[in-house]
N, C-alpha and C. Protein backbone atom coordinates (compact mmCIF):
# COMPACT_ATOMS: atom_id res chain seq x y z
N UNK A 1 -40.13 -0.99 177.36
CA UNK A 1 -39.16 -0.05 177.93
C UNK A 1 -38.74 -0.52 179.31
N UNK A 2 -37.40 -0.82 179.34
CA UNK A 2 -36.96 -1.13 180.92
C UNK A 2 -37.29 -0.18 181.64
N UNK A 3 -37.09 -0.38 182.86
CA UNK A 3 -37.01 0.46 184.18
C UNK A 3 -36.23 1.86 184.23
N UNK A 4 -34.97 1.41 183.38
CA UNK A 4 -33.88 2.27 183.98
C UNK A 4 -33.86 2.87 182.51
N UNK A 5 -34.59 2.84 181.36
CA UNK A 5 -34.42 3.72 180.49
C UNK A 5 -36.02 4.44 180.28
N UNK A 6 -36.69 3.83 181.34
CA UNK A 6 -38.08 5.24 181.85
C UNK A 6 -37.86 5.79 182.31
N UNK A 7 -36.77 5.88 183.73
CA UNK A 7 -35.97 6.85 184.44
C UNK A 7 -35.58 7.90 183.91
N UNK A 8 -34.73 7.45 182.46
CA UNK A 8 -33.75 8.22 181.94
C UNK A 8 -34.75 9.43 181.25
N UNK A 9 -36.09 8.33 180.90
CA UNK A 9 -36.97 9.30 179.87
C UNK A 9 -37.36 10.51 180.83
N UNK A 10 -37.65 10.29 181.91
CA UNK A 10 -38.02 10.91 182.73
C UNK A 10 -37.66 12.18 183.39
N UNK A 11 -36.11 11.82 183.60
CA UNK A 11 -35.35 12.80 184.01
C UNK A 11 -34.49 13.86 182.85
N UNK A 12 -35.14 13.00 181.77
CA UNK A 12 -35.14 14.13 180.48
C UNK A 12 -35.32 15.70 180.77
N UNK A 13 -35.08 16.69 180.50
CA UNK A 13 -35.21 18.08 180.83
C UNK A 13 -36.21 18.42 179.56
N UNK A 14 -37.08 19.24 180.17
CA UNK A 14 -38.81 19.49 179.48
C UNK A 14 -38.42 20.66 178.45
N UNK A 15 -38.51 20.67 177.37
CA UNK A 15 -38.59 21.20 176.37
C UNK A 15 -40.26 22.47 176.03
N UNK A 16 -40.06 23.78 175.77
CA UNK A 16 -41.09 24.58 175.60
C UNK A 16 -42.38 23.84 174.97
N UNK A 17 -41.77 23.45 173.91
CA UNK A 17 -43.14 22.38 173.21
C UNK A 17 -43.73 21.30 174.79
N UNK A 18 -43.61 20.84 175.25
CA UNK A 18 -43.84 20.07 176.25
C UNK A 18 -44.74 20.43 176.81
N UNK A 19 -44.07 21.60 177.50
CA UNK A 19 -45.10 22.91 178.60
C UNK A 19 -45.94 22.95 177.93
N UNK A 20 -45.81 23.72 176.45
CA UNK A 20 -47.17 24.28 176.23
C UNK A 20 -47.99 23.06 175.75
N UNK A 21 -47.81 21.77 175.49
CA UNK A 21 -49.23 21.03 175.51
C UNK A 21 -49.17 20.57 177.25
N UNK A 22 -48.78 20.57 177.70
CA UNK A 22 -49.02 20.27 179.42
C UNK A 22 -50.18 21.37 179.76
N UNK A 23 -50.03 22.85 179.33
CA UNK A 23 -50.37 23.73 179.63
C UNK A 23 -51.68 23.57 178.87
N UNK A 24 -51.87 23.08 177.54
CA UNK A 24 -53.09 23.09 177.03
C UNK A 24 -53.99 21.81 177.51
N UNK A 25 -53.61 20.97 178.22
CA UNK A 25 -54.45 19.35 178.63
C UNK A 25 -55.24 20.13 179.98
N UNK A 26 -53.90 21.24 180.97
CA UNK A 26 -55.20 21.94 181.98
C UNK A 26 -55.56 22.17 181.83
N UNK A 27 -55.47 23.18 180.87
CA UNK A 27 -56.72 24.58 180.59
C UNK A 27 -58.41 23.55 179.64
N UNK A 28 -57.97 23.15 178.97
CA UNK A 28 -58.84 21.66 178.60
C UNK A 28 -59.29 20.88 179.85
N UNK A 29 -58.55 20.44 180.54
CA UNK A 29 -59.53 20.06 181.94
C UNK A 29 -60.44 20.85 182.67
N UNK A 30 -59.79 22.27 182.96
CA UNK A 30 -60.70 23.29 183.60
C UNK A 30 -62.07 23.35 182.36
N UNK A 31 -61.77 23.35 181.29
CA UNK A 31 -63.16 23.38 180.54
C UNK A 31 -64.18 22.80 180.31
N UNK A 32 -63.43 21.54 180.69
CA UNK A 32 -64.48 20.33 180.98
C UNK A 32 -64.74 20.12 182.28
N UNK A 33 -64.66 20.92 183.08
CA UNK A 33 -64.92 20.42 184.76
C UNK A 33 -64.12 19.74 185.00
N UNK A 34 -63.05 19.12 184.79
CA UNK A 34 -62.27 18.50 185.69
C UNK A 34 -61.80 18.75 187.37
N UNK A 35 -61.33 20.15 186.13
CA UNK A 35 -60.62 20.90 187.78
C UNK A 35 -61.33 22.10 187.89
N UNK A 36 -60.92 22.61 189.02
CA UNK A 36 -61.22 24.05 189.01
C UNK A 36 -60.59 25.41 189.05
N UNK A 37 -60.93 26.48 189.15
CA UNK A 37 -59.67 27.28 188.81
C UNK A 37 -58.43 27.72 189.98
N UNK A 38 -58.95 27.21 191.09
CA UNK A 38 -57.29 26.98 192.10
C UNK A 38 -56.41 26.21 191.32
N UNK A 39 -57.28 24.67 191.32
CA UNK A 39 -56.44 23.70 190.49
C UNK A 39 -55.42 24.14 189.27
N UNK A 40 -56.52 24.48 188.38
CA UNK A 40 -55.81 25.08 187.35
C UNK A 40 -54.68 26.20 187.43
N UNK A 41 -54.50 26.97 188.32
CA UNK A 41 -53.63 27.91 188.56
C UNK A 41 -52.49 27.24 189.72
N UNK A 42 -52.87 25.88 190.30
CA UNK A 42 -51.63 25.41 191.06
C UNK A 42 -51.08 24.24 190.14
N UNK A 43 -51.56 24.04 189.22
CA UNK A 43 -51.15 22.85 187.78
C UNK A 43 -50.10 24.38 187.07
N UNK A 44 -50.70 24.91 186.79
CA UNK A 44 -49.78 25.88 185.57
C UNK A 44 -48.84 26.55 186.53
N UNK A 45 -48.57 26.60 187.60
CA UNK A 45 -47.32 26.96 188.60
C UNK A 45 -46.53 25.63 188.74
N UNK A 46 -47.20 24.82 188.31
CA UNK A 46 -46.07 23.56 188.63
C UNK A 46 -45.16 23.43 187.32
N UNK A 47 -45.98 23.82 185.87
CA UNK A 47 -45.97 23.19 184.55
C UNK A 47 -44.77 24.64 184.45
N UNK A 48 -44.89 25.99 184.96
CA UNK A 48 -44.21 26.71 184.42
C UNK A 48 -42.87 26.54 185.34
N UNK A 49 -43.03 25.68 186.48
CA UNK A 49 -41.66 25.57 187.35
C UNK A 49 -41.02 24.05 187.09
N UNK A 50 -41.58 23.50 185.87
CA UNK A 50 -41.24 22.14 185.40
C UNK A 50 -39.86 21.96 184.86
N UNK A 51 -38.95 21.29 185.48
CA UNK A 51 -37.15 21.31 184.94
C UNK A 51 -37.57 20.12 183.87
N UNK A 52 -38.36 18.60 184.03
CA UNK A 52 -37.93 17.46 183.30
C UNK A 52 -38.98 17.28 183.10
N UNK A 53 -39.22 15.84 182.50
CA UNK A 53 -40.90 15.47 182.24
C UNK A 53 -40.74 14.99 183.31
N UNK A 54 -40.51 14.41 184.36
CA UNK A 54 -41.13 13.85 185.12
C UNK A 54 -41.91 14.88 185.62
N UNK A 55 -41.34 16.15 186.33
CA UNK A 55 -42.49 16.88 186.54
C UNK A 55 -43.59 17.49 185.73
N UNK A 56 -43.45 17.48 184.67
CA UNK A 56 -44.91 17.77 183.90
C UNK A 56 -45.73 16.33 183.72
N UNK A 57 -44.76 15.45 183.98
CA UNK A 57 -46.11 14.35 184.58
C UNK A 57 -46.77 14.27 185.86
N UNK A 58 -46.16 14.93 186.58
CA UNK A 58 -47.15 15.25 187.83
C UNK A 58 -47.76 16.86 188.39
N UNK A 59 -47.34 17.44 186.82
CA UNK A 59 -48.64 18.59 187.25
C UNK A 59 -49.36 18.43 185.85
N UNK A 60 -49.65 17.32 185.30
CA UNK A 60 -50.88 16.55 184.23
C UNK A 60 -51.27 15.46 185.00
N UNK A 61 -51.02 15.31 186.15
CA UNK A 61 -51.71 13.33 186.83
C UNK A 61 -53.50 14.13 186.89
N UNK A 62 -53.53 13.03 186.53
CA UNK A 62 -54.98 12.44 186.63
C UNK A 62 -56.02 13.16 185.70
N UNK A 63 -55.35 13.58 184.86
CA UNK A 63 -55.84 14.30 183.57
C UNK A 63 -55.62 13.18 181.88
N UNK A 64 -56.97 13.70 181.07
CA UNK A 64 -56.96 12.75 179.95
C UNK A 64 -55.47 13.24 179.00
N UNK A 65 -55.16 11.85 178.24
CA UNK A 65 -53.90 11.75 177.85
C UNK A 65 -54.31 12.75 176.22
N UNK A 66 -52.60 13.45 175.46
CA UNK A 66 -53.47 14.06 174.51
C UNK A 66 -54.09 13.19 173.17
N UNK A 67 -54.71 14.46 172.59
CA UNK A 67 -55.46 13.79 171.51
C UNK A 67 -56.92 12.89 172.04
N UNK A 68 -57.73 13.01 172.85
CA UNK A 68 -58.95 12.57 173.45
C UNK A 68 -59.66 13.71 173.00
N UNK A 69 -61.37 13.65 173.03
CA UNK A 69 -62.02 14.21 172.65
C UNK A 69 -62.32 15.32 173.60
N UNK A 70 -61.66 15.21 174.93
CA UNK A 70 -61.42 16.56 175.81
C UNK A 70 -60.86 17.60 175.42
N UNK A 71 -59.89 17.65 174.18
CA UNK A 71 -59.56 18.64 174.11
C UNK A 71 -60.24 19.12 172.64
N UNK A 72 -61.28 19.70 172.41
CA UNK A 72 -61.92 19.51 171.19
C UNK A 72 -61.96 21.17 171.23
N UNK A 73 -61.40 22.59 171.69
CA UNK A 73 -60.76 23.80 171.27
C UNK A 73 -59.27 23.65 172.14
N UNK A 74 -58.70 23.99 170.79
CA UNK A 74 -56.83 23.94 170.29
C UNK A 74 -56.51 25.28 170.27
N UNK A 75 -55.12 25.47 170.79
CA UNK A 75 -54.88 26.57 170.25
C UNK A 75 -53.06 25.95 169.52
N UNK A 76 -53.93 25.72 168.04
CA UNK A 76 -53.21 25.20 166.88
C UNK A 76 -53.28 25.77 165.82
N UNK A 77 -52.57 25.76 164.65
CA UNK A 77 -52.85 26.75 163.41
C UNK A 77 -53.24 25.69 162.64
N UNK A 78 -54.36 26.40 162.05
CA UNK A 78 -55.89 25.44 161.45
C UNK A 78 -55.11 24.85 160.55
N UNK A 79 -55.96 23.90 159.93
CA UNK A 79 -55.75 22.95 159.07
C UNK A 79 -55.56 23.68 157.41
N UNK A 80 -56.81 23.94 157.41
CA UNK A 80 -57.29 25.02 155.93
C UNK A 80 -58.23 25.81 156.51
N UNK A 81 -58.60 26.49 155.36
CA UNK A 81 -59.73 27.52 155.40
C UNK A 81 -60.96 27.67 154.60
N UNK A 82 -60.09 26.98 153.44
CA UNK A 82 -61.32 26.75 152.32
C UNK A 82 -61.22 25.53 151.82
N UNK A 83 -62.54 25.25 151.07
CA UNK A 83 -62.90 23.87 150.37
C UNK A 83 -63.79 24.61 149.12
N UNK A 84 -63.10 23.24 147.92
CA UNK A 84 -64.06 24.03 146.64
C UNK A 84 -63.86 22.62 146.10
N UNK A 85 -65.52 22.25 145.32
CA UNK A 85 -65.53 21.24 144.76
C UNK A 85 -66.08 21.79 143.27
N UNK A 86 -65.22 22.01 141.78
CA UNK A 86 -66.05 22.99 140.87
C UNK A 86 -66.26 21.42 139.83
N UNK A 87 -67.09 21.20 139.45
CA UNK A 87 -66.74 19.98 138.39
C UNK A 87 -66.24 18.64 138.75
N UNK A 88 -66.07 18.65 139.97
CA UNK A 88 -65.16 17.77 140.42
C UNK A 88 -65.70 17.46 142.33
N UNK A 89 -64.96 17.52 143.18
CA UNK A 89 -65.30 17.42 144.89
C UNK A 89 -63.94 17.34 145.50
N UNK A 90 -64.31 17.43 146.95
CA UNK A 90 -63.47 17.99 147.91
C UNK A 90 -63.67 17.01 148.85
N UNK A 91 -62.72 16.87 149.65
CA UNK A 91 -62.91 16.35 151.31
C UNK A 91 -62.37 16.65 151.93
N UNK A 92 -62.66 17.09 153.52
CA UNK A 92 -61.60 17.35 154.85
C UNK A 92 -62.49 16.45 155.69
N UNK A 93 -61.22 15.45 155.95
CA UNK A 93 -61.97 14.19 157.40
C UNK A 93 -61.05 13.99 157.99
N UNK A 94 -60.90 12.92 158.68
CA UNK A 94 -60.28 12.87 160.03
C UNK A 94 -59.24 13.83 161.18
N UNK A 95 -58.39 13.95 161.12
CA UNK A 95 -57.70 14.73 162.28
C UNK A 95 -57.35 15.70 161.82
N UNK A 96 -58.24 17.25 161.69
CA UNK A 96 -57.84 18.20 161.28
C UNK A 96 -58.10 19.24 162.36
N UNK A 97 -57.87 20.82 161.85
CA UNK A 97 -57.96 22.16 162.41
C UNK A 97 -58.96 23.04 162.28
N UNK A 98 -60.13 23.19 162.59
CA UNK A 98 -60.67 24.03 162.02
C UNK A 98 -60.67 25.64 162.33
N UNK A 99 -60.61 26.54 161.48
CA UNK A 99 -60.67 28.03 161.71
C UNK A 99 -61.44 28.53 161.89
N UNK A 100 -61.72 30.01 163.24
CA UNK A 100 -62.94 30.18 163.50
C UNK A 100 -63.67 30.78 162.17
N UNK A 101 -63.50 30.64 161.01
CA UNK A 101 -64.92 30.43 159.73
C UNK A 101 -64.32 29.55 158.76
N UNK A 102 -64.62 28.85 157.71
CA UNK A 102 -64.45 27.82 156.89
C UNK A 102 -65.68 28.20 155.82
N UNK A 103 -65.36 28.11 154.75
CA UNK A 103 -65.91 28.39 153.26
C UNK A 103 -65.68 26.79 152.39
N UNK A 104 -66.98 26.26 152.43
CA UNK A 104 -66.89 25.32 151.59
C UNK A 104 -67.78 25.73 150.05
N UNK A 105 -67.13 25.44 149.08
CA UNK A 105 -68.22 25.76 147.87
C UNK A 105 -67.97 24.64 146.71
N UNK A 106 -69.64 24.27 146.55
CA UNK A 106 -69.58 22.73 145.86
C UNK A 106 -70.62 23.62 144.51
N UNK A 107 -69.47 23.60 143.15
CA UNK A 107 -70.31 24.11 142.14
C UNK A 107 -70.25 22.59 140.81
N UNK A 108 -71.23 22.36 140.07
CA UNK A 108 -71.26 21.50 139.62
C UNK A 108 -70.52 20.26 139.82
N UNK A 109 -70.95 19.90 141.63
CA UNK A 109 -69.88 18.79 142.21
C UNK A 109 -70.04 18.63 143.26
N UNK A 110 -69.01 18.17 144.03
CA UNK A 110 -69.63 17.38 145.83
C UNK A 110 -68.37 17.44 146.35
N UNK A 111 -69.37 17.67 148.00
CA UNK A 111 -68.03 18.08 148.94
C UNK A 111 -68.40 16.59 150.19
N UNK A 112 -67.31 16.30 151.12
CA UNK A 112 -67.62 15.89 152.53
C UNK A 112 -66.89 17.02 153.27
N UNK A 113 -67.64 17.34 154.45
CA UNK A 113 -66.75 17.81 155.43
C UNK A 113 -66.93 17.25 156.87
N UNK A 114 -65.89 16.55 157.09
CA UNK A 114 -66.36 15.84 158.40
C UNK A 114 -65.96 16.28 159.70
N UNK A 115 -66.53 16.45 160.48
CA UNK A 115 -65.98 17.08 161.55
C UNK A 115 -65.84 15.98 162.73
N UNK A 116 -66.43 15.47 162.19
CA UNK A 116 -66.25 14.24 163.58
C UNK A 116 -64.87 13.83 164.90
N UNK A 117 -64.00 14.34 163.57
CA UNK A 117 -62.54 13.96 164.55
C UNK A 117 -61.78 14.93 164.48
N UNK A 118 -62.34 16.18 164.30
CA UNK A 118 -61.89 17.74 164.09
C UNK A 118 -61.40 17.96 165.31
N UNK A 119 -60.31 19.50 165.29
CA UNK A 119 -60.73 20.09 166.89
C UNK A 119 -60.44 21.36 166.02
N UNK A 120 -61.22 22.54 167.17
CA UNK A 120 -61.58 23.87 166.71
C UNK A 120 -60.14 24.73 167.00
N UNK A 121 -60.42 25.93 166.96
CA UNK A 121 -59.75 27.26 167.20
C UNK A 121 -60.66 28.22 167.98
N UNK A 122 -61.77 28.21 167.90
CA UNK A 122 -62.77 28.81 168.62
C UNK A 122 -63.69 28.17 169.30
N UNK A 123 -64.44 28.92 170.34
CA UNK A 123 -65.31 28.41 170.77
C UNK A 123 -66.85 28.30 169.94
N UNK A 124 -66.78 28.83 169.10
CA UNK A 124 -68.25 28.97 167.96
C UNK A 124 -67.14 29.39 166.74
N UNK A 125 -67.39 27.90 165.72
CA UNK A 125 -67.07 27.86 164.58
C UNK A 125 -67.81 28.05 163.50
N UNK A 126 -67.98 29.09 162.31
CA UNK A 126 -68.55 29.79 161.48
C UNK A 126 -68.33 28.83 160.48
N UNK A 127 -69.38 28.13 159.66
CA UNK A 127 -69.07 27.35 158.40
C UNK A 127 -70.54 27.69 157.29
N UNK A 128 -69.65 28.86 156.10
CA UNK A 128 -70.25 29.11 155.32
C UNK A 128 -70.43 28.04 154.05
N UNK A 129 -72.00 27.06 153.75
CA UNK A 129 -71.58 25.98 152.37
C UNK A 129 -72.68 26.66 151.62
N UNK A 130 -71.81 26.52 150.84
CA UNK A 130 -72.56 26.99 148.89
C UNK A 130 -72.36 26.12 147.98
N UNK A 131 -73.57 25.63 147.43
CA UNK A 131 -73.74 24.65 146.48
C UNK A 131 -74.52 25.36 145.62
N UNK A 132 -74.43 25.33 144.51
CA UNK A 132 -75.04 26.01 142.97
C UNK A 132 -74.96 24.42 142.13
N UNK A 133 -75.87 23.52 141.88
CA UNK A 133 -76.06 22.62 141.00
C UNK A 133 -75.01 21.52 141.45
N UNK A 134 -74.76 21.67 142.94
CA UNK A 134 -73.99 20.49 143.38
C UNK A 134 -74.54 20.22 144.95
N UNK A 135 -73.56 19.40 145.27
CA UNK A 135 -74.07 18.58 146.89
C UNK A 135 -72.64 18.81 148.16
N UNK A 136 -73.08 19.07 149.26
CA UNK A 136 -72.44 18.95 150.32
C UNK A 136 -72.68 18.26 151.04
N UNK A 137 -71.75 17.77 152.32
CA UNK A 137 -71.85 16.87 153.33
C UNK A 137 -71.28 17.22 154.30
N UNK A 138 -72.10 17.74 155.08
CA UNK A 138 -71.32 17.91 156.29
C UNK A 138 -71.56 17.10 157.36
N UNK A 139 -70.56 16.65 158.24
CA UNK A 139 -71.11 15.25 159.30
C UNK A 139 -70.27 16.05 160.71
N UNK A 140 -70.97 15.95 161.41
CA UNK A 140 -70.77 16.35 163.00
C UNK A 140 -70.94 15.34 163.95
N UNK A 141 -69.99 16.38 165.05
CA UNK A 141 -69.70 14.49 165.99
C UNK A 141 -71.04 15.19 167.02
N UNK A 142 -71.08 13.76 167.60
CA UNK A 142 -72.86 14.53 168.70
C UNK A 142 -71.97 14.83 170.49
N UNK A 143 -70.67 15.28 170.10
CA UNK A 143 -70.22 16.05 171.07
C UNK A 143 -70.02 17.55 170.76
N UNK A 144 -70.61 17.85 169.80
CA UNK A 144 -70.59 19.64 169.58
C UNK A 144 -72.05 20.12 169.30
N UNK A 145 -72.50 21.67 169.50
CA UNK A 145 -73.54 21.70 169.43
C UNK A 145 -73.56 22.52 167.98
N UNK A 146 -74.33 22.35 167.11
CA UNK A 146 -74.75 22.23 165.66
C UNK A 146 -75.65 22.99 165.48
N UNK A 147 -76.18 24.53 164.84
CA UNK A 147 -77.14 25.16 164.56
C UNK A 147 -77.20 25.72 162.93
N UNK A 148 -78.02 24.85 162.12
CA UNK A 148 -77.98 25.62 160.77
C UNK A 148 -78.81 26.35 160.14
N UNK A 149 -78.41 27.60 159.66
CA UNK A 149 -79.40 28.80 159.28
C UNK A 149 -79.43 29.24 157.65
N UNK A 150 -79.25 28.08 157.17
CA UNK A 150 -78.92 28.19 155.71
C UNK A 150 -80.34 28.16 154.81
N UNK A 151 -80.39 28.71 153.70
CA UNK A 151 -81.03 28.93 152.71
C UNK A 151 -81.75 27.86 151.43
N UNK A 152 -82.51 27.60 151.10
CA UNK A 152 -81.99 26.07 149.91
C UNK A 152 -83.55 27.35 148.90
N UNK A 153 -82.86 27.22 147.43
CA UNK A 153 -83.61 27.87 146.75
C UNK A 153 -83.83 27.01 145.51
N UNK A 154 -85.07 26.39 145.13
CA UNK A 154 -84.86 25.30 144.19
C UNK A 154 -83.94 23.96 144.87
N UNK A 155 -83.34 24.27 145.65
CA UNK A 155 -82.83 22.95 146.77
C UNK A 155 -82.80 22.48 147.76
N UNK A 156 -82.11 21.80 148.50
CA UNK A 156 -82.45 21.31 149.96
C UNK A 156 -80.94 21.94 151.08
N UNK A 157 -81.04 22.82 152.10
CA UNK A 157 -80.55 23.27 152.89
C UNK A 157 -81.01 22.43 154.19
N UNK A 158 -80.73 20.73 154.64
CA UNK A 158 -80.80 20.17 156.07
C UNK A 158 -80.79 20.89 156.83
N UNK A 159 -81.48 20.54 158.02
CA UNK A 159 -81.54 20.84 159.00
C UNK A 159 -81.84 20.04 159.92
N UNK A 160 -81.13 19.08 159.27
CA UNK A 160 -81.61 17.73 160.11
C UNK A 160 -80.67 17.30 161.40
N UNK A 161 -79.41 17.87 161.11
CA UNK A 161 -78.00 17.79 162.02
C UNK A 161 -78.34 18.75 163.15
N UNK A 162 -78.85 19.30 162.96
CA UNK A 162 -79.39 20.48 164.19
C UNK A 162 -79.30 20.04 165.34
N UNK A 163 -78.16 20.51 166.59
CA UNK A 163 -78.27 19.91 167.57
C UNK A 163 -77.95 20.38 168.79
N UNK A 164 -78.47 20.47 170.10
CA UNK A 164 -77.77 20.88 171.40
C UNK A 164 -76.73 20.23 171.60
N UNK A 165 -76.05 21.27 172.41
CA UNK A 165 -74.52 20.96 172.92
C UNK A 165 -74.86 20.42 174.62
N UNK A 166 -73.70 19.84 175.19
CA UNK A 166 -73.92 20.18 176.76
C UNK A 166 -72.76 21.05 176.84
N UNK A 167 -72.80 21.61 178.42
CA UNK A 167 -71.96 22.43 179.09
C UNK A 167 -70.81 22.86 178.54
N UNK A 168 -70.42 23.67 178.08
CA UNK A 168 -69.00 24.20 177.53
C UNK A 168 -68.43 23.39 176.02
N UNK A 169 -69.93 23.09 175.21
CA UNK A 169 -69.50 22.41 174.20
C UNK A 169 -69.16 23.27 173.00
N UNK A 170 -68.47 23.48 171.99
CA UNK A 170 -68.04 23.77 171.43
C UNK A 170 -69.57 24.13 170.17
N UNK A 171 -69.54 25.17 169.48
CA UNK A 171 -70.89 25.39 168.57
C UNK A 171 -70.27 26.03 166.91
N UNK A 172 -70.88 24.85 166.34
CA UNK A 172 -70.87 25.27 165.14
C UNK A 172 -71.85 25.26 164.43
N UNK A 173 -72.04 27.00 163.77
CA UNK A 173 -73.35 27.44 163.07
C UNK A 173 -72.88 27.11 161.86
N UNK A 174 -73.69 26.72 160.71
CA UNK A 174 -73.75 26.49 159.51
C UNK A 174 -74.76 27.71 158.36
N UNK A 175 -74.37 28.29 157.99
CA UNK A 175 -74.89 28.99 156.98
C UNK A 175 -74.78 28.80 155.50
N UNK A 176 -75.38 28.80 154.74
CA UNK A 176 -75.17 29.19 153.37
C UNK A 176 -76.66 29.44 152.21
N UNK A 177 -76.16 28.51 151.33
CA UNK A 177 -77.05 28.57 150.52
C UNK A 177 -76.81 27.12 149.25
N UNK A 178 -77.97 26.72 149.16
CA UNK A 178 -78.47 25.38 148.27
C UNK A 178 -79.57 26.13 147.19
N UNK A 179 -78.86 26.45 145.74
CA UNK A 179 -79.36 26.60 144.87
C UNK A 179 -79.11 25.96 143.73
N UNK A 180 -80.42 24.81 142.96
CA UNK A 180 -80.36 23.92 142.69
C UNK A 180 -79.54 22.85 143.05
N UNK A 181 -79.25 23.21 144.25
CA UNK A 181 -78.57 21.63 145.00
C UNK A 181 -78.75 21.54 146.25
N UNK A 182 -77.91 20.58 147.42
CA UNK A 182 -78.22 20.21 148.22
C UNK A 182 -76.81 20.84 149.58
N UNK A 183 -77.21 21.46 150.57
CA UNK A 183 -76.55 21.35 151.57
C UNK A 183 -76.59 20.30 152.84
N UNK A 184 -75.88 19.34 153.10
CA UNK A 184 -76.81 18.25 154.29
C UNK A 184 -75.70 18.19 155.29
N UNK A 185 -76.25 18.01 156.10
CA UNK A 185 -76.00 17.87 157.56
C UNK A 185 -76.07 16.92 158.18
N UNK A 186 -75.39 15.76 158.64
CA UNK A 186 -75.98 14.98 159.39
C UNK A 186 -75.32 14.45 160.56
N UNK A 187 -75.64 13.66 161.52
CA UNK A 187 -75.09 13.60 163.31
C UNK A 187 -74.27 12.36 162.98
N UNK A 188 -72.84 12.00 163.46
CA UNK A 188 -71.95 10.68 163.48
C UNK A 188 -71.73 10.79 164.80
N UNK A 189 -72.57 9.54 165.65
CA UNK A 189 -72.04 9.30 166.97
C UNK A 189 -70.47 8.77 167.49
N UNK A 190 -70.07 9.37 168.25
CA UNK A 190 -68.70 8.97 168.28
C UNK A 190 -68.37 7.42 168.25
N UNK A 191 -67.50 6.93 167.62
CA UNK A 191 -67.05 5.52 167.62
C UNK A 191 -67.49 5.18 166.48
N UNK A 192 -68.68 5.04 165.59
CA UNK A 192 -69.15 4.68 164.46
C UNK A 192 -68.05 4.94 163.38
N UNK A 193 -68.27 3.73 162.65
CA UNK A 193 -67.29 3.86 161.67
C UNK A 193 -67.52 5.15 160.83
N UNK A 194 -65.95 5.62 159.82
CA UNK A 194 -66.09 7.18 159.60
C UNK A 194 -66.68 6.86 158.40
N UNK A 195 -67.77 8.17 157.51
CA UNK A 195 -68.52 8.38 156.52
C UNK A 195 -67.69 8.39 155.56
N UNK A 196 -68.07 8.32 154.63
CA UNK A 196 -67.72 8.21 153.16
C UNK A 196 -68.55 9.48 152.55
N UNK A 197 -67.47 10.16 151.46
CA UNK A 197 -67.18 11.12 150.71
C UNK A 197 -66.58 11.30 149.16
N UNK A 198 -67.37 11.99 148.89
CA UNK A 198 -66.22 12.65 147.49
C UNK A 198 -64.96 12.77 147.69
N UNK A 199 -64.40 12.75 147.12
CA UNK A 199 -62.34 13.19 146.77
C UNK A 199 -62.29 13.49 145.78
N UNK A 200 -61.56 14.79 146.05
CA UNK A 200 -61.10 15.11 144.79
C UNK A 200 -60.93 17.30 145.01
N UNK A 201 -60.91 17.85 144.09
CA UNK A 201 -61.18 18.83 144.08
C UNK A 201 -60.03 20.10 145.12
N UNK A 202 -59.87 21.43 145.46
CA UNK A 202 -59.38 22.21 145.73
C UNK A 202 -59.46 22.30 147.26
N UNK A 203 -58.22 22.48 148.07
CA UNK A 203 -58.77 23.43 149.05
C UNK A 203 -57.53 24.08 149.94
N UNK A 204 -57.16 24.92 150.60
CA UNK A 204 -56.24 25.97 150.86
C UNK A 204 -56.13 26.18 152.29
């Protein structure tokens, strides 16, 4: 890009969509400690008095660019809500939405659900898995904190993903139930190549 057609990009006039992710990278900085809440309230006086991008590039300086793992609660309309693997399997992986609850159900069949490169809607995400004579997978990134309170009757309900968060990390409880099958859980450190899954099957 030349000089004089970054200018032009620049002096572009800022569009509502604009603001409001300008507006969501502060409020995402204030959550991560970046800034603090003067900051944050003299950033969103700049972002709401913003004519072009150039100025919403300088009430976002020195803040992470989007799509980084800083902003890991969105206020976006989720991806889905449910997952069903009947006879068959399911998958939700890479760049999705999650809703504050999610219903996965793996009946004679197999699910993945990966969260690794997810971002939420809430600050504590509800994920109910039910397996009856089938298998789940759930994989979490080890930047969220992970608590599962699930059931396994005749099967195996992990609890191996079980994990603390730090400071203002995002928490997702896992509940369900593993009868004659398996619910699992397990930790994907960020950067590691992504897990492998079933495909196939329903979800809404």
């Amino acid at each position: 890009m030349t000089e004089r057609s970054r200018n032009s990009e620049q002096d572009m006039l800022a569009s509502d969509d604009e603001r409001d992710r300008a507006t969501e990278r502060v409020r995402d900085a204030l959550a991560t400690g970046r800034i603090d809440m003067t900051q944050m309230d003299q950033r969103l006086t700049e972002i709401y008095g913003a004519k072009t991008r150039a100025e919403l590039e300088v009430a976002t300086r020195n803040l992470p660019s989007p799509g980084t793992r800083d902003a890991l609660v969105v206020d976006r309309r989720p991806t889905s809500r449910f997952a069903l693997g009947m006879f068959g399997g399911f998958a939700r992986r890479g760049e999705w939405v999650l809703p504050p609850a999610f219903t996965a159900w793996s009946v004679f069949g197999g699910g993945l659900l990966d969260l690794s490169e997810a971002r939420f809607t809430s600050q504590e995400t509800r994920v109910l898995a039910v397996s009856l004579w089938g298998g789940t997978k759930i994989v979490v990134p080890d930047d969220v904190e992970v608590q599962v309170k699930g059931v396994g009757i005749f099967g195996l309900f992990g609890k191996r993903g079980a994990r603390k968060g730090g400071p203002g990390a995002p928490r997702v409880v896992i509940r369900g139930l593993a009868l004659w099958g398996a619910v699992i859980t397990e930790n994907r450190t960020l950067g590691n190549p992504q897990h492998q899954g079933e495909l196939g099957g329903g979800e809404s």
